[in-house]
C-alpha atoms as a PDB file:
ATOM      1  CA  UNK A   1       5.093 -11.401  -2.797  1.00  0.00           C
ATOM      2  CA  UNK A   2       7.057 -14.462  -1.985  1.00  0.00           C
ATOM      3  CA  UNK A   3      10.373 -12.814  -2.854  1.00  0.00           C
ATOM      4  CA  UNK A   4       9.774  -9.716  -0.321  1.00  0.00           C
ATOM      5  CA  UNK A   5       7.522 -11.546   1.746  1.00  0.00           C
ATOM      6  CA  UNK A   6      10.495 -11.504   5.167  1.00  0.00           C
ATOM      7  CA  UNK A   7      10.819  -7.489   4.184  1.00  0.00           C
ATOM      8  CA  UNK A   8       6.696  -7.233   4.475  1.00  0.00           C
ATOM      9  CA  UNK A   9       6.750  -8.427   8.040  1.00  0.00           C
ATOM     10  CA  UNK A  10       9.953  -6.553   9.104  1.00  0.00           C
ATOM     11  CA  UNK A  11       7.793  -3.558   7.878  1.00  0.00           C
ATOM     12  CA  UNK A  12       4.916  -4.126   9.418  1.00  0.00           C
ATOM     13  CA  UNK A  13       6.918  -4.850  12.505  1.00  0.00           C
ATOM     14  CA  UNK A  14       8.693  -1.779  12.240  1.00  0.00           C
ATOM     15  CA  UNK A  15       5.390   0.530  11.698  1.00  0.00           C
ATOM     16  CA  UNK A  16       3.420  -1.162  14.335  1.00  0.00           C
ATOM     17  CA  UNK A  17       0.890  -2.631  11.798  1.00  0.00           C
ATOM     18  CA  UNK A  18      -0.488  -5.927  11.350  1.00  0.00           C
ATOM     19  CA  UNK A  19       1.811  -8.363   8.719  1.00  0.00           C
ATOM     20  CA  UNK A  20      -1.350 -10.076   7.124  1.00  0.00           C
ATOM     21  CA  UNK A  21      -3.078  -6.707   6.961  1.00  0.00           C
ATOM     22  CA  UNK A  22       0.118  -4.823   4.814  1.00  0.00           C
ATOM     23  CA  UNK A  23       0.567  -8.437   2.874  1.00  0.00           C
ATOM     24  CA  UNK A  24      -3.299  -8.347   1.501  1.00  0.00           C
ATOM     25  CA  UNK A  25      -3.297  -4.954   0.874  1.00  0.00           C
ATOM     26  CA  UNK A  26       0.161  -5.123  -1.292  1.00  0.00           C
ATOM     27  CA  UNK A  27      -1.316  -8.384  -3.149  1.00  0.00           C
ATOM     28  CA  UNK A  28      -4.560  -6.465  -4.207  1.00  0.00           C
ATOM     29  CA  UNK A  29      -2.963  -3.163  -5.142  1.00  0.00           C
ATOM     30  CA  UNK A  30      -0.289  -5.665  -7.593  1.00  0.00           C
ATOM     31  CA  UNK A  31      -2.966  -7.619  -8.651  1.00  0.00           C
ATOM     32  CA  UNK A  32      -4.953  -4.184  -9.588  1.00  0.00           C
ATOM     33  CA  UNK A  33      -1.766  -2.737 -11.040  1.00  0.00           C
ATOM     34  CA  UNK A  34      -1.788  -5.281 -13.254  1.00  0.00           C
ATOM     35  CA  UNK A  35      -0.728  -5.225 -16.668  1.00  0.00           C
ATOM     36  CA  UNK A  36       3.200  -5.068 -18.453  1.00  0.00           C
ATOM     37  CA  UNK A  37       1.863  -1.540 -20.001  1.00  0.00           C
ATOM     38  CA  UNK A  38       0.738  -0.203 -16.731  1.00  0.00           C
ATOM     39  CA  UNK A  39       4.240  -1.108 -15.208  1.00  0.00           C
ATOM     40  CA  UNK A  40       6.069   0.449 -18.460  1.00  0.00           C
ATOM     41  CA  UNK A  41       3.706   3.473 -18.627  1.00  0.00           C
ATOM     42  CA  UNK A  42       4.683   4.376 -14.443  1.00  0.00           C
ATOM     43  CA  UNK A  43       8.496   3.772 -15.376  1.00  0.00           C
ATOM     44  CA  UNK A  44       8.231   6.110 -17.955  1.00  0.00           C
ATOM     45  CA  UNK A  45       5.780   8.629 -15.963  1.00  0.00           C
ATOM     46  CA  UNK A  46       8.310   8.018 -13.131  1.00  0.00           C
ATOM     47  CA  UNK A  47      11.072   9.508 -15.403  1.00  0.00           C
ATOM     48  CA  UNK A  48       9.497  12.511 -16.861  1.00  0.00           C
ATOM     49  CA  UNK A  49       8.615  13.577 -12.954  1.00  0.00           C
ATOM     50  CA  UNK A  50      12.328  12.903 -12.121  1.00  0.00           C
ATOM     51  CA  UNK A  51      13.231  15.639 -14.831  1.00  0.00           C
ATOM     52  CA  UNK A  52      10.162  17.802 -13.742  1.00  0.00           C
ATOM     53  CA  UNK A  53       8.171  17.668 -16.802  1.00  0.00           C
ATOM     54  CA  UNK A  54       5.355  16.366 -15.343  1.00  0.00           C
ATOM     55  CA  UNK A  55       3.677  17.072 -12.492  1.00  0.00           C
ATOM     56  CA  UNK A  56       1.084  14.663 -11.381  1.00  0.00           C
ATOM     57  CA  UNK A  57       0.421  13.040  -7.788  1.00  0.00           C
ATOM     58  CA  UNK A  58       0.523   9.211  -9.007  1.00  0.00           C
ATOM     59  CA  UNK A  59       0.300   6.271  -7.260  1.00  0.00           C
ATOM     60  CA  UNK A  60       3.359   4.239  -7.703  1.00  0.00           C
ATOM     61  CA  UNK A  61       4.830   0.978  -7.016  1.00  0.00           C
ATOM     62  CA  UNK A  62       3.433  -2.399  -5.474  1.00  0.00           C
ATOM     63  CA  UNK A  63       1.194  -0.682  -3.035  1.00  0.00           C
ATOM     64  CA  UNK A  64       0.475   1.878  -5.460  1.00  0.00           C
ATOM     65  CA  UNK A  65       1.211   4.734  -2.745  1.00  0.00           C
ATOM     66  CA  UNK A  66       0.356   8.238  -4.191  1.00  0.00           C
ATOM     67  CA  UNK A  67       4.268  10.641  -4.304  1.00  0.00           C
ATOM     68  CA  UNK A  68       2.288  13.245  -2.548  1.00  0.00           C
ATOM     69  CA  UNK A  69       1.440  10.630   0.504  1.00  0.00           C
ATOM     70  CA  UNK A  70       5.250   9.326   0.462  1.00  0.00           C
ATOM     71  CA  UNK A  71       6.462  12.602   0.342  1.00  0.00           C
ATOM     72  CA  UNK A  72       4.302  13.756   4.081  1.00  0.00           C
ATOM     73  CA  UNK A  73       5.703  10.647   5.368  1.00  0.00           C
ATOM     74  CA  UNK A  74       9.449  11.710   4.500  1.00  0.00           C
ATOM     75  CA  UNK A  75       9.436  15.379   4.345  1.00  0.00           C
ATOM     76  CA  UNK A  76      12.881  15.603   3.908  1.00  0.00           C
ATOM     77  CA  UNK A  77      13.592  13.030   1.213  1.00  0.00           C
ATOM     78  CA  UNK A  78      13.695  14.845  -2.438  1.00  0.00           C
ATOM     79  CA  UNK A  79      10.843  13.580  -4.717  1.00  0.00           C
ATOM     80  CA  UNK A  80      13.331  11.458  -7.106  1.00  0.00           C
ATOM     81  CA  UNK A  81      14.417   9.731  -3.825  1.00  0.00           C
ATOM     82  CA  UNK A  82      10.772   9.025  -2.934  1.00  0.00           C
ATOM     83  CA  UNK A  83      10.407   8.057  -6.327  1.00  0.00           C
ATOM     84  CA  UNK A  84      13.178   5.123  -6.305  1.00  0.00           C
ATOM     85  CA  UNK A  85      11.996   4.207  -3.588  1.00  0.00           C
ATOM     86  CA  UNK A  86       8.190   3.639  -4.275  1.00  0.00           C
ATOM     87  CA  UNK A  87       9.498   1.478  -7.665  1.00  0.00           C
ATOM     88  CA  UNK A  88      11.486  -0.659  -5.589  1.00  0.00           C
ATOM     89  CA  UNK A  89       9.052  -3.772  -3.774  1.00  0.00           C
ATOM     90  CA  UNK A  90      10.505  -3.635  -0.452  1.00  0.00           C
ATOM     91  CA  UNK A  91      10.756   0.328  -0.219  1.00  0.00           C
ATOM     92  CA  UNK A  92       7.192   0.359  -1.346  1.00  0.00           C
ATOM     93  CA  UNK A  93       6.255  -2.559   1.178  1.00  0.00           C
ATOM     94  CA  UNK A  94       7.965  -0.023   4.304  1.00  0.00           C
ATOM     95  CA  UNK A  95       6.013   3.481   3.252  1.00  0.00           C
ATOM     96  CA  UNK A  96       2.714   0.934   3.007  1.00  0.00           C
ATOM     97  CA  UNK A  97       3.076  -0.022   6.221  1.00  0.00           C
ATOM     98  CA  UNK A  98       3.309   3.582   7.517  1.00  0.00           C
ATOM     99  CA  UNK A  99       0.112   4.707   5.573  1.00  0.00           C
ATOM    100  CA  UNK A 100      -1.241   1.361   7.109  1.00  0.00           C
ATOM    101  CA  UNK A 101      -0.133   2.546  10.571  1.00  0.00           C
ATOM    102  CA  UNK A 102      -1.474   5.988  10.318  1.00  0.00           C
ATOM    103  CA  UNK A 103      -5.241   3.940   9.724  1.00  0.00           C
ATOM    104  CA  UNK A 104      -4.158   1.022  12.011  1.00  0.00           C
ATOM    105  CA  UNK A 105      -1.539   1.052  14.535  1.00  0.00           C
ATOM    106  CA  UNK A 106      -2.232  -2.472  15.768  1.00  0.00           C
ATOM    107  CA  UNK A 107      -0.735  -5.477  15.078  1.00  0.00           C
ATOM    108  CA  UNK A 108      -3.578  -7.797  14.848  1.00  0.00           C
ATOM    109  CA  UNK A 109      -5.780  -7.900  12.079  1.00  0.00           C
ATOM    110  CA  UNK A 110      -8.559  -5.923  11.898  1.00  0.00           C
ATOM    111  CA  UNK A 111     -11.753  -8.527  12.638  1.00  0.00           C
ATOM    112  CA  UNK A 112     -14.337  -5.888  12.473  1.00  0.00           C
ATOM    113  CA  UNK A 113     -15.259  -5.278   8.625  1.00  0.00           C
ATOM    114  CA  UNK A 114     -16.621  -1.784   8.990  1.00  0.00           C
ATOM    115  CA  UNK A 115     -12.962  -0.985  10.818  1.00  0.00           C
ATOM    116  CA  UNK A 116     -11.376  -3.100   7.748  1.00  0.00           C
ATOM    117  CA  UNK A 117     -13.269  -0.767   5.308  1.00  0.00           C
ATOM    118  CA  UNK A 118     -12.173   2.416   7.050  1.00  0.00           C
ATOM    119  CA  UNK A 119      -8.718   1.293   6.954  1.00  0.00           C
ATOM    120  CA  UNK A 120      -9.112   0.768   3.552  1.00  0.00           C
ATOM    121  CA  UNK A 121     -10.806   4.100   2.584  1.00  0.00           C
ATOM    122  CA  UNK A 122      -7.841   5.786   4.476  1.00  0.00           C
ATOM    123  CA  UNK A 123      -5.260   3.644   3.033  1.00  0.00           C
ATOM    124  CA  UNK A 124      -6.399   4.442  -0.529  1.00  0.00           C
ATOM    125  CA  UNK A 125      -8.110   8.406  -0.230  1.00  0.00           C
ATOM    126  CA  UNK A 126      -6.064   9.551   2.494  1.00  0.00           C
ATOM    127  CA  UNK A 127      -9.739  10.277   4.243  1.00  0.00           C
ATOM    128  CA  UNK A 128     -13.283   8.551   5.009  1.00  0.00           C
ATOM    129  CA  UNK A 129     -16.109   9.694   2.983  1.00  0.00           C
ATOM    130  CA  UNK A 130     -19.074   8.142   5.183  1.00  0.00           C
ATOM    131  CA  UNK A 131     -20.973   6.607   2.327  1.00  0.00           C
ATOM    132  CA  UNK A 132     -20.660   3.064   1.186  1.00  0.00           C
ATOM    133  CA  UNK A 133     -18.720   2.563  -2.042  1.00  0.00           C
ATOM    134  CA  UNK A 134     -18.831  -0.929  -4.144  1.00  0.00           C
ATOM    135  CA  UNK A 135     -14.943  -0.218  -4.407  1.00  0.00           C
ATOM    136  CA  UNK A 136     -14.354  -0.654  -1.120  1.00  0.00           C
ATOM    137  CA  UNK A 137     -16.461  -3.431  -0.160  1.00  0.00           C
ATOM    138  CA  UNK A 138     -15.217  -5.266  -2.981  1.00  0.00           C
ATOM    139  CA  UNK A 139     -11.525  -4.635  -2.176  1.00  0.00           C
ATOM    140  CA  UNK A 140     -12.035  -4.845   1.829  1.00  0.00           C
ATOM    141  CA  UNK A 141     -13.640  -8.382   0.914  1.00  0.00           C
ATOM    142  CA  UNK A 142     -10.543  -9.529  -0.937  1.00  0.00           C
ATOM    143  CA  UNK A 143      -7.981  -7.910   1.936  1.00  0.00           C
ATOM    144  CA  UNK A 144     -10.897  -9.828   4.595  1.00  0.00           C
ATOM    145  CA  UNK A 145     -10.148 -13.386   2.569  1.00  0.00           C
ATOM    146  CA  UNK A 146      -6.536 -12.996   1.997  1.00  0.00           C
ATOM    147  CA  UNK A 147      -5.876 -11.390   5.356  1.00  0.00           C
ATOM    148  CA  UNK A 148      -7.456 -14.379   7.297  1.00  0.00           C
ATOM    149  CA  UNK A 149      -5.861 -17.003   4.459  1.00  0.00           C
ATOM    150  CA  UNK A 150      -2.024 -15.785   5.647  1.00  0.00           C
ATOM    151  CA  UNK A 151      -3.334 -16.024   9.484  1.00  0.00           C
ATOM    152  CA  UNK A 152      -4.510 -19.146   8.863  1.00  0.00           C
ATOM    153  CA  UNK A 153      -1.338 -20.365   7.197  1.00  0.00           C
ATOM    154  CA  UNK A 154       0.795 -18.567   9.981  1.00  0.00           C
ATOM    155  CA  UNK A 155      -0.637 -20.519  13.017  1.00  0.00           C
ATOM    156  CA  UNK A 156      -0.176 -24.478  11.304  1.00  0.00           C
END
């Protein structure tokens, strides 16, 4: 995250999101992304979508955005472009922030954890369910910590 971290805040700037919010949601999607096999098995899914013989609605990249998702943001961008641009960290870091946007179109952190949660459930379904799910109050706890742990380092 280090690396991108100045292209993270230009993105949340530019989408009207909060930095600290986009910055713990791209560190628990990478950390959940995980493994060298996961990364090699989405290159390799990413290629046979490229040449159209496969046809799934993955979640790619550092925020793990789903290609259908990317593509509504940027209609008229061709799904290989979307593609390329979901594997690279700082492309994937700018159509984050717009999902984030669409949930939470403020620039300050969202204090309220049942606000946090729905951000989350939108950020990761597309839509809120209205029941509680251990997912999301696990992952809404780690986005809480980190969130507040980059605010905290901001203001000192």
């Amino acid at each position: 995250m280090a690396r991108i971290e100045h292209e993270v805040e230009e993105a949340a700037a530019r989408a009207g999101t909060s930095s600290a919010l986009l910055k713990a949601v791209l560190v628990v999607e990478d950390r959940a992304r995980g493994s060298t096999t996961h990364r090699t098995l989405e290159r390799l899914a990413c290629s046979l979508i490229k040449m159209g013989w496969l046809h799934r609605d993955l979640s790619l990249g550092l925020g793990q955005v789903r290609l259908s998702t990317a593509n509504q943001l940027s209609p008229e961008r061709a799904t290989a472009s979307t593609i390329d641009c979901l594997r690279s960290d700082s492309g994937c870091a700018g159509v984050s922030a717009m999902v984030l946007a669409q949930a939470w179109p403020h620039r300050e952190f969202p204090e309220d954890r049942d606000m946090l949660r729905r951000v989350i459930e939108l950020y990761l379904f597309g839509r809120e369910s209205g029941r509680k799910s251990p997912i999301i109050e696990n992952y809404a706890d780690w986005v809480y910590s980190l969130g507040h742990w980059w605010m905290s380092g901001s203001k000192g």
